[in-house]
Protein backbone atom coordinates (compact mmCIF):
# COMPACT_ATOMS: atom_id res chain seq x y z
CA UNK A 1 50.46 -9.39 92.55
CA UNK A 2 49.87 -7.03 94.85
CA UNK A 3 51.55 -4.43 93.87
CA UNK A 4 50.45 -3.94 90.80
CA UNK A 5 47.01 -4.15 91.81
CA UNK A 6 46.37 -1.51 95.06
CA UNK A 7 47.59 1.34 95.31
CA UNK A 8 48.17 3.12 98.68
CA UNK A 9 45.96 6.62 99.06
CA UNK A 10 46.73 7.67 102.33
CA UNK A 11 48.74 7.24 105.42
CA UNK A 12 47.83 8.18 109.29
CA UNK A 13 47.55 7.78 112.78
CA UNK A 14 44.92 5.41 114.11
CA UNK A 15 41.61 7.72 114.23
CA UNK A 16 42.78 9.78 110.84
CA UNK A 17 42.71 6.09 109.29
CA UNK A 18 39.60 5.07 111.23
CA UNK A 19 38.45 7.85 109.69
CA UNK A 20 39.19 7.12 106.04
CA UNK A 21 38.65 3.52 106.49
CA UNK A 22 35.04 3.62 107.85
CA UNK A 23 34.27 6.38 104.57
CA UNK A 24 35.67 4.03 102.05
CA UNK A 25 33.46 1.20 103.36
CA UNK A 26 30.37 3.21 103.43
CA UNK A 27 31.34 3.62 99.52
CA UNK A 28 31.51 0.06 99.21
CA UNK A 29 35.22 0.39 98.74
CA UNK A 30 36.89 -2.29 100.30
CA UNK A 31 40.15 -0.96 101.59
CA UNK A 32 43.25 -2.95 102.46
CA UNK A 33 45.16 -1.62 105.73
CA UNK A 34 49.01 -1.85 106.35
CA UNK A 35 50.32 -1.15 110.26
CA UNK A 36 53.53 0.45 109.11
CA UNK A 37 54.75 0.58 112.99
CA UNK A 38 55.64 -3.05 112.79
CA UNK A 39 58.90 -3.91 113.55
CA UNK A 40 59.88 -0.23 114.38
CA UNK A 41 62.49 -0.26 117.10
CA UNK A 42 60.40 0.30 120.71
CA UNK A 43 62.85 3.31 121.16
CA UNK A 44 60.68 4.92 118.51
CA UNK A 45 57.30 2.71 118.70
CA UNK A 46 55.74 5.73 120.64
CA UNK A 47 56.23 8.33 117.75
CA UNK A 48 55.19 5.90 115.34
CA UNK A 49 52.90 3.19 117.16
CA UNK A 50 49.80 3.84 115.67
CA UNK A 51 51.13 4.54 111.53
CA UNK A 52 48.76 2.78 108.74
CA UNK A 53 49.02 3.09 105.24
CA UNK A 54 45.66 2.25 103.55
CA UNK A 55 45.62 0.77 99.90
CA UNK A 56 42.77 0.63 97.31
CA UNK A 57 42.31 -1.61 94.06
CA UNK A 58 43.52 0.45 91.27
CA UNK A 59 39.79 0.29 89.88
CA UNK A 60 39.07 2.39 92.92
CA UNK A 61 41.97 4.95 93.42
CA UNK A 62 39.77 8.22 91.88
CA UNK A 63 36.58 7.67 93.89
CA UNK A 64 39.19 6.63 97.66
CA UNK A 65 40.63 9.93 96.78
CA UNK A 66 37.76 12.16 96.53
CA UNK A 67 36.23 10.46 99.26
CA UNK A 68 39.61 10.76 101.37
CA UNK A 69 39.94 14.52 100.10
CA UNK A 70 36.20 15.02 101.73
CA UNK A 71 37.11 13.14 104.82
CA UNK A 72 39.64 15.93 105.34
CA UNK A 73 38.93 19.43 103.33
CA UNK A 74 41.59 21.56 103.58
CA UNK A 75 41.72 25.45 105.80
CA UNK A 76 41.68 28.44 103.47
């Protein structure tokens, strides 16, 4: 089942998720992307248009985090 098998580690616009995704992969982590926009009345689509959650195996949740947490190091 899905759910109980990938867990989401991060959610974005297109090029933070481009980002992420194209990190993970260099890894060899294999992540699975969700457009979250879908279905998201067009009133709105332009605030949310470009939303993706990305989801790792569960295996894979420490190392997609660190590697995430690199992708975007936080301002002292």
């Amino acid at each position: 089942m899905f759910d109980s098998e990938y867990v989401k580690v991060f959610a974005g616009n297109l090029i933070d998720s481009e980002n992420v995704i194209q990190n993970l992969e260099e890894a060899g982590i294999e992540p699975i992307v969700k457009n979250t926009s879908l279905g998201i009345n067009a009133a709105l689509a332009t605030d949310y248009q470009d939303l993706r959650e990305i989801y790792v195996h569960e295996t894979e949740v420490a190392q997609a985090t660190s590697i995430i947490e690199g992708t975007f190091p936080k301002a002292n």
